[in-house]
N, C-alpha and C. Protein backbone atom coordinates (compact mmCIF):
# COMPACT_ATOMS: atom_id res chain seq x y z
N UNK A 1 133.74 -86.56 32.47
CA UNK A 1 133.28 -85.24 32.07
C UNK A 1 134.50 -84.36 31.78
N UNK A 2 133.84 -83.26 30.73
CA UNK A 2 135.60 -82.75 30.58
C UNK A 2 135.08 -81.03 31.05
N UNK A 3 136.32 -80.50 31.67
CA UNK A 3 136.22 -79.45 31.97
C UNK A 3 136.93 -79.44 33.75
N UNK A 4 136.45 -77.90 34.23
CA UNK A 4 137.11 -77.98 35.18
C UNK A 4 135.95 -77.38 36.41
N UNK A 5 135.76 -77.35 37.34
CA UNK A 5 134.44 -76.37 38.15
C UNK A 5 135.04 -75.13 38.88
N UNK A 6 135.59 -74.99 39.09
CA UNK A 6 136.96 -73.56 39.53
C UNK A 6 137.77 -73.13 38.11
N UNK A 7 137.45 -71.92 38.20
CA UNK A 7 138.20 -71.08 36.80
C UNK A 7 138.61 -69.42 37.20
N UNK A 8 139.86 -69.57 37.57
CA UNK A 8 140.52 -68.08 38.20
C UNK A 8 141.18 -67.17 37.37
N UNK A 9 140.84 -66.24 36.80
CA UNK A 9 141.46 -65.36 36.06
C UNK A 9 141.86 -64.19 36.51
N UNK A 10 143.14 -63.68 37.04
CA UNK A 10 143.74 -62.49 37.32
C UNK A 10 143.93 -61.30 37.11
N UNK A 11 143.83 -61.79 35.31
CA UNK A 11 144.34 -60.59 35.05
C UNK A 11 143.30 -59.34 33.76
N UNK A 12 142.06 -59.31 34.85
CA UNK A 12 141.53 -58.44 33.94
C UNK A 12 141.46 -57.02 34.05
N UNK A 13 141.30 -56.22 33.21
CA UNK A 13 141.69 -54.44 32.71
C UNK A 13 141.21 -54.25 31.71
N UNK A 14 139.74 -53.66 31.99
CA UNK A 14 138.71 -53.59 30.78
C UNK A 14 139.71 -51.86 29.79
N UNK A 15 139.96 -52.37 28.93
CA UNK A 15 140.21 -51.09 28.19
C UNK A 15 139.22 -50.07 27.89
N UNK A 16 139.91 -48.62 27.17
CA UNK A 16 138.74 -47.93 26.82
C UNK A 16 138.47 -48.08 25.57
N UNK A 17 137.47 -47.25 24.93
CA UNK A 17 137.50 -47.81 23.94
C UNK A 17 137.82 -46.57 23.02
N UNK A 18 138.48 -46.90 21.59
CA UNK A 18 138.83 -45.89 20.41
C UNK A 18 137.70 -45.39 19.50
N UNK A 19 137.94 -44.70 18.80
CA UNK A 19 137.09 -44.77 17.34
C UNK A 19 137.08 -45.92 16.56
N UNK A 20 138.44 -46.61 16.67
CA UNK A 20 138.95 -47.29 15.72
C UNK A 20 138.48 -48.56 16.12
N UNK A 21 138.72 -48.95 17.23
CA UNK A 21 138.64 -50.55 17.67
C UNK A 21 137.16 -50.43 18.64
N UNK A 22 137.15 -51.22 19.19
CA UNK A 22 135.92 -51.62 19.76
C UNK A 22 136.49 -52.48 20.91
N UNK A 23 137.34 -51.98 21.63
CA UNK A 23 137.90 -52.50 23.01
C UNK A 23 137.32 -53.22 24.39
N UNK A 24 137.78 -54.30 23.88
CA UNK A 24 136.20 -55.27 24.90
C UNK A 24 137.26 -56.34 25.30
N UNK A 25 136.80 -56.66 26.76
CA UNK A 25 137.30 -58.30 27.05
C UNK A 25 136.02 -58.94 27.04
N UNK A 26 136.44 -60.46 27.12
CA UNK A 26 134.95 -61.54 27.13
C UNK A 26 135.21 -62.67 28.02
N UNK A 27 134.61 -62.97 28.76
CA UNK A 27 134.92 -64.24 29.19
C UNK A 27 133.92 -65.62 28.82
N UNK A 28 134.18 -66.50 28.53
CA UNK A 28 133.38 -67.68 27.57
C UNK A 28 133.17 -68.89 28.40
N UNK A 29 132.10 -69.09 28.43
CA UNK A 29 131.98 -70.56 29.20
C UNK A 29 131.71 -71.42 27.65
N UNK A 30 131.93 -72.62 27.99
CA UNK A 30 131.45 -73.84 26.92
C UNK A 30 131.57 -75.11 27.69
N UNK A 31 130.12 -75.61 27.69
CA UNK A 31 129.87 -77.06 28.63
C UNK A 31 130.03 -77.99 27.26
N UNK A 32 130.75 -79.01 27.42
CA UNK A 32 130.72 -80.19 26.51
C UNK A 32 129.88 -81.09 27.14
N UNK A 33 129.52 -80.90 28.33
CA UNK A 33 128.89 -82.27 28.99
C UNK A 33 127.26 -82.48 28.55
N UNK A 34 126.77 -83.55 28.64
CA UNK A 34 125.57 -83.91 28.80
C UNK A 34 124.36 -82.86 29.80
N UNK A 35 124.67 -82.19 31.07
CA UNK A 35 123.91 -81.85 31.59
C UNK A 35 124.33 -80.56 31.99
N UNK A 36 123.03 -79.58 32.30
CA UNK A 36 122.94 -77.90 31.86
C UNK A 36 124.32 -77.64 33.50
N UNK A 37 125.00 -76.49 32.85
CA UNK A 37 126.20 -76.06 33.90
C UNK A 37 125.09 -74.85 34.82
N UNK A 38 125.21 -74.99 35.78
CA UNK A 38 124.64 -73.60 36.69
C UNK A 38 125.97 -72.86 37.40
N UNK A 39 126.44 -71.63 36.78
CA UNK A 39 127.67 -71.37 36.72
C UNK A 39 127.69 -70.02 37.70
N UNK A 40 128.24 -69.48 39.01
CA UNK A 40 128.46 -68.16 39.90
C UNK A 40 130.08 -67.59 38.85
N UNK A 41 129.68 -66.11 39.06
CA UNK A 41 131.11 -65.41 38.60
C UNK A 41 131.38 -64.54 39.82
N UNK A 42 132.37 -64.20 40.08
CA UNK A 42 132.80 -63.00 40.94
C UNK A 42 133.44 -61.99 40.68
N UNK A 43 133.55 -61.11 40.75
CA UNK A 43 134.65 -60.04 40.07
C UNK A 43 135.18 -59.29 41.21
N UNK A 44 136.69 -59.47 41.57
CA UNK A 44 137.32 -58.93 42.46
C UNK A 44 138.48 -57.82 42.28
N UNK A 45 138.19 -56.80 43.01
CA UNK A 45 139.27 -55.77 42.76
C UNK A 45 140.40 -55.26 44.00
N UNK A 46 141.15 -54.57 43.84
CA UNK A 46 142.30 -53.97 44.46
C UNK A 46 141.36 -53.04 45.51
N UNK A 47 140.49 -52.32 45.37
CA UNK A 47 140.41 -51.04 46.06
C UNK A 47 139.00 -51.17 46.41
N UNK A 48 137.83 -52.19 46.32
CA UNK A 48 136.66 -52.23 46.31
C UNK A 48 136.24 -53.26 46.50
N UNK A 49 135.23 -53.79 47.55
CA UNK A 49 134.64 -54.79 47.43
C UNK A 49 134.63 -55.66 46.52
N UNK A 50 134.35 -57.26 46.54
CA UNK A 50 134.26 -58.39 45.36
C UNK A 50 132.50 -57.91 44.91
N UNK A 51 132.12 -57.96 43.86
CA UNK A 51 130.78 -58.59 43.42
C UNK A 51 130.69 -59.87 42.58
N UNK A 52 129.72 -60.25 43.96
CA UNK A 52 129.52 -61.78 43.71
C UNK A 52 128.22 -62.03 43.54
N UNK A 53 127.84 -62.99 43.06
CA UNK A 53 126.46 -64.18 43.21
C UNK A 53 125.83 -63.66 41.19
N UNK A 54 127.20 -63.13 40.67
CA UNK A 54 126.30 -63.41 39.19
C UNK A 54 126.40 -64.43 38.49
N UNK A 55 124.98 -65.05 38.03
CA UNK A 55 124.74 -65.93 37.96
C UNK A 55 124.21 -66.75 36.71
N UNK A 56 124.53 -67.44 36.20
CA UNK A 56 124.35 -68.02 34.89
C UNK A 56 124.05 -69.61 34.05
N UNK A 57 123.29 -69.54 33.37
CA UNK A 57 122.90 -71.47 33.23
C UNK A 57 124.03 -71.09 31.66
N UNK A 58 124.38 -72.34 31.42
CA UNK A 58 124.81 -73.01 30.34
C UNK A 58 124.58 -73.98 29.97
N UNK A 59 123.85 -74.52 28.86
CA UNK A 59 123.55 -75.94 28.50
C UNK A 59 123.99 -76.91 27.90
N UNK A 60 123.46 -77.41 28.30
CA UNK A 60 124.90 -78.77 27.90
C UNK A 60 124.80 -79.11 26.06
N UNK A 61 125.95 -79.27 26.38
CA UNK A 61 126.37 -78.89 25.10
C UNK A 61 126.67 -77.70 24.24
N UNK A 62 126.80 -76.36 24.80
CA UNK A 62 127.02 -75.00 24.62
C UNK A 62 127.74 -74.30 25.08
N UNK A 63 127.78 -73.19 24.34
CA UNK A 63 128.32 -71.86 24.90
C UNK A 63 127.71 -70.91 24.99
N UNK A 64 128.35 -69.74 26.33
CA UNK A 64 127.60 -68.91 26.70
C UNK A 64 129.07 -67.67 26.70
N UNK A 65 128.99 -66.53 25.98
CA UNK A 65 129.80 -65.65 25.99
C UNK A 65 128.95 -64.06 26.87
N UNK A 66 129.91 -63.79 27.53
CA UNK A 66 130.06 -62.23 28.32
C UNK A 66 130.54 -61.21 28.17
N UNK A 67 129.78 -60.35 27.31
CA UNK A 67 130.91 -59.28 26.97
C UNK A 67 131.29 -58.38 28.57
N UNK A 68 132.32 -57.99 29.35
CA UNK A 68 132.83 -57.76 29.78
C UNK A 68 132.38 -56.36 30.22
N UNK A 69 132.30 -55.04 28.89
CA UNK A 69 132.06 -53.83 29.10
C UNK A 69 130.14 -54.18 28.86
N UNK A 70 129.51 -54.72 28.96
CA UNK A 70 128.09 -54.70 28.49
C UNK A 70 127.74 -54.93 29.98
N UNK A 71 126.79 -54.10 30.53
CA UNK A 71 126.44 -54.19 32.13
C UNK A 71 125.41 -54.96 31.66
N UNK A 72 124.40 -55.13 30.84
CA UNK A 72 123.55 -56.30 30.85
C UNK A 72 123.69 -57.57 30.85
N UNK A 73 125.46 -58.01 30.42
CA UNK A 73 125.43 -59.34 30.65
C UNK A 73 125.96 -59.25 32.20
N UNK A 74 126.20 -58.43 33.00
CA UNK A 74 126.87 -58.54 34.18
C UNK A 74 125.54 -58.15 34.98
N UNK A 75 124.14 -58.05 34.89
CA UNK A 75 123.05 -57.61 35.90
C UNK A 75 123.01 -56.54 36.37
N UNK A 76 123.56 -55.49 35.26
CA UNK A 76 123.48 -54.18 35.84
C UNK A 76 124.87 -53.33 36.11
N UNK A 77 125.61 -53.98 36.68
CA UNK A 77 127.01 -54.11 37.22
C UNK A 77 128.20 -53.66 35.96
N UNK A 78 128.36 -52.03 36.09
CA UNK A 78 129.67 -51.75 35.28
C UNK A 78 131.07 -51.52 35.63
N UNK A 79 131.89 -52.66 34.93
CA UNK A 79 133.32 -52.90 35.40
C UNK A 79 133.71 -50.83 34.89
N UNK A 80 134.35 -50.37 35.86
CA UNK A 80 135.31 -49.43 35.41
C UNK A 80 136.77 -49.31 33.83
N UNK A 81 136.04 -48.50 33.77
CA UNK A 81 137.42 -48.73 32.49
C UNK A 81 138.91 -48.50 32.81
N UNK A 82 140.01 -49.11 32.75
CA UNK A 82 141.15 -48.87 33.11
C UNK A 82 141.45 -49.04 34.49
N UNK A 83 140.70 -50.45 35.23
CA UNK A 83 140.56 -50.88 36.56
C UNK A 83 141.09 -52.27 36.17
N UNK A 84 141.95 -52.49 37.31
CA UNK A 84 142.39 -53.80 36.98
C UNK A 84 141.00 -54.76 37.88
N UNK A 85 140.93 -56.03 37.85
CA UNK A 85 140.38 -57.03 38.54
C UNK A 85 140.48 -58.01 38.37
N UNK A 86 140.17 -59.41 39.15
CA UNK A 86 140.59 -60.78 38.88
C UNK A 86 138.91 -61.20 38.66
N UNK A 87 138.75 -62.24 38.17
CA UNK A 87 137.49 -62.88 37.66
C UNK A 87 137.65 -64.75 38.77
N UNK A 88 136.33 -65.05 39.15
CA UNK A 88 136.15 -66.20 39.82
C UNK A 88 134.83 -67.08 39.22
N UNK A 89 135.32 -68.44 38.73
CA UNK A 89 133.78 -68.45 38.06
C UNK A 89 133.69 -70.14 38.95
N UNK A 90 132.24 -70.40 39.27
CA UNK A 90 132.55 -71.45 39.76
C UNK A 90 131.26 -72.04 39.51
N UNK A 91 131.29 -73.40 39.01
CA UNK A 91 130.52 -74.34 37.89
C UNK A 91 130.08 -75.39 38.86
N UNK A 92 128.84 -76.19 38.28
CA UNK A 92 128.30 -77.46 39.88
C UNK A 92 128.43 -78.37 39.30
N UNK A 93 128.77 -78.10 37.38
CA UNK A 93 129.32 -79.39 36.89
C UNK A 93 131.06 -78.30 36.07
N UNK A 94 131.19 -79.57 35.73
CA UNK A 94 132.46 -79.28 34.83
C UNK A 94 132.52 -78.36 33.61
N UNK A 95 133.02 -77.02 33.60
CA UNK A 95 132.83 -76.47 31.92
C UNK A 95 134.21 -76.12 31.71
N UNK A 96 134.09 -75.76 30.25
CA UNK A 96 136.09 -74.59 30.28
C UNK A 96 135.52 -73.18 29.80
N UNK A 97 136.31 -72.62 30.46
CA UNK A 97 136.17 -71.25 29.91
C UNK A 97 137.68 -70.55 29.85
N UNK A 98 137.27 -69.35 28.87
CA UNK A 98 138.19 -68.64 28.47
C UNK A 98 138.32 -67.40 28.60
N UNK A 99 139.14 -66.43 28.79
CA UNK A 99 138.90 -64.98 29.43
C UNK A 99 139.98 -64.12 27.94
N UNK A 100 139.46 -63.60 26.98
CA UNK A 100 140.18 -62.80 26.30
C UNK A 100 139.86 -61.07 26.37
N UNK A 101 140.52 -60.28 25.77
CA UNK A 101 140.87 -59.06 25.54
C UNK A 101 140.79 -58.79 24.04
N UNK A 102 140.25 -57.75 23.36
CA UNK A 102 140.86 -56.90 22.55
C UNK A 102 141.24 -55.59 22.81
N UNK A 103 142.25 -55.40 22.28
CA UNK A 103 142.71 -54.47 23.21
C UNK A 103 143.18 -53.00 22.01
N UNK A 104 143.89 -52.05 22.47
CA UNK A 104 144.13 -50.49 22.05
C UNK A 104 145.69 -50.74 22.37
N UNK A 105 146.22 -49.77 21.32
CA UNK A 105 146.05 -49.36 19.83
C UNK A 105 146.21 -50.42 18.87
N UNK A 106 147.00 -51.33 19.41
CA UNK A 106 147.54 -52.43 18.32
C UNK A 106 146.74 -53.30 17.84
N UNK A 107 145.41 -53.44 18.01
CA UNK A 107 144.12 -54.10 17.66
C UNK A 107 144.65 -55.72 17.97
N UNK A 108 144.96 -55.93 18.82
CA UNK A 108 145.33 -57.09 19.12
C UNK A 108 144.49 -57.57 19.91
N UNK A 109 144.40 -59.19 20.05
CA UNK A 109 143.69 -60.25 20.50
C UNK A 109 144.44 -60.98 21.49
N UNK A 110 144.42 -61.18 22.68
CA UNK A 110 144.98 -61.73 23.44
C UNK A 110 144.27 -62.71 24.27
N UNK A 111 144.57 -64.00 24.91
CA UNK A 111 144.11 -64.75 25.92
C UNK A 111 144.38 -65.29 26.93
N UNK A 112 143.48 -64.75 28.18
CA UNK A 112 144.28 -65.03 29.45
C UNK A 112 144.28 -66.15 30.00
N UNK A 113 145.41 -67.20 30.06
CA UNK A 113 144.93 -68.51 30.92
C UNK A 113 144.83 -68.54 32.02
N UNK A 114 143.91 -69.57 32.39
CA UNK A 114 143.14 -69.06 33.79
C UNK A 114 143.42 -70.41 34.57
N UNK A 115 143.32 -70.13 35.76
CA UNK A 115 143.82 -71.51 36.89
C UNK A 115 142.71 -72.17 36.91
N UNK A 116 142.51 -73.43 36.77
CA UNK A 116 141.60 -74.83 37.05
C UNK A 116 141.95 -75.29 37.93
N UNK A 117 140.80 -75.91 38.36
CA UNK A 117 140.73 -76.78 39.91
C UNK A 117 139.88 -77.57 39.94
């Protein structure tokens, strides 16, 4: 199976957003495997409790993207703007995921690599 079931990302800092850009991070699951991923995220900060137990299917053979600033893909739950936090995602089968940014002013695209286990 390819992929990893532990996926740690450090370094997230939801931007605000401009007129100009549309300032969003995402984090991406994609199962290559044969059978559906049942995937937990956590979101941990400096100054505040972790929120944990959100929860998500992915099917095999797919992807499932999160916009970051959208509290509906998070269950309600709005990340602060200009808050740092680390991201925990943890899979019962194998997936990869990816944690990017667009970010202010420079309209740039960035991607955070994230620790596997």
């Amino acid at each position: 199976m390819i992929g990893s079931k532990v996926w740690c990302y450090p370094d997230g800092y939801l931007p605000c957003k401009t007129e100009k850009v549309d300032a969003h991070e995402s984090l991406l699951f994609f199962n290559p495997n044969g059978e559906e991923a049942h995937v937990e995220v956590s979101l941990h900060f400096e100054d505040r409790e972790p929120v944990k137990g959100l929860k998500y299917v992915v099917p095999a053979e797919k992807m499932k993207a999160l916009r970051m600033d959208h509290k509906e893909d998070l269950f309600g739950f709005s990340i602060p703007n200009d808050t740092h936090y680390s991201v925990k995602v943890i899979s019962d089968v194998p997936i990869v995921c990816q944690f990017g940014r667009m970010d202010v002013p420079d309209h740039c695209f960035y991607v955070n690599i994230g620790y596997h286990d």
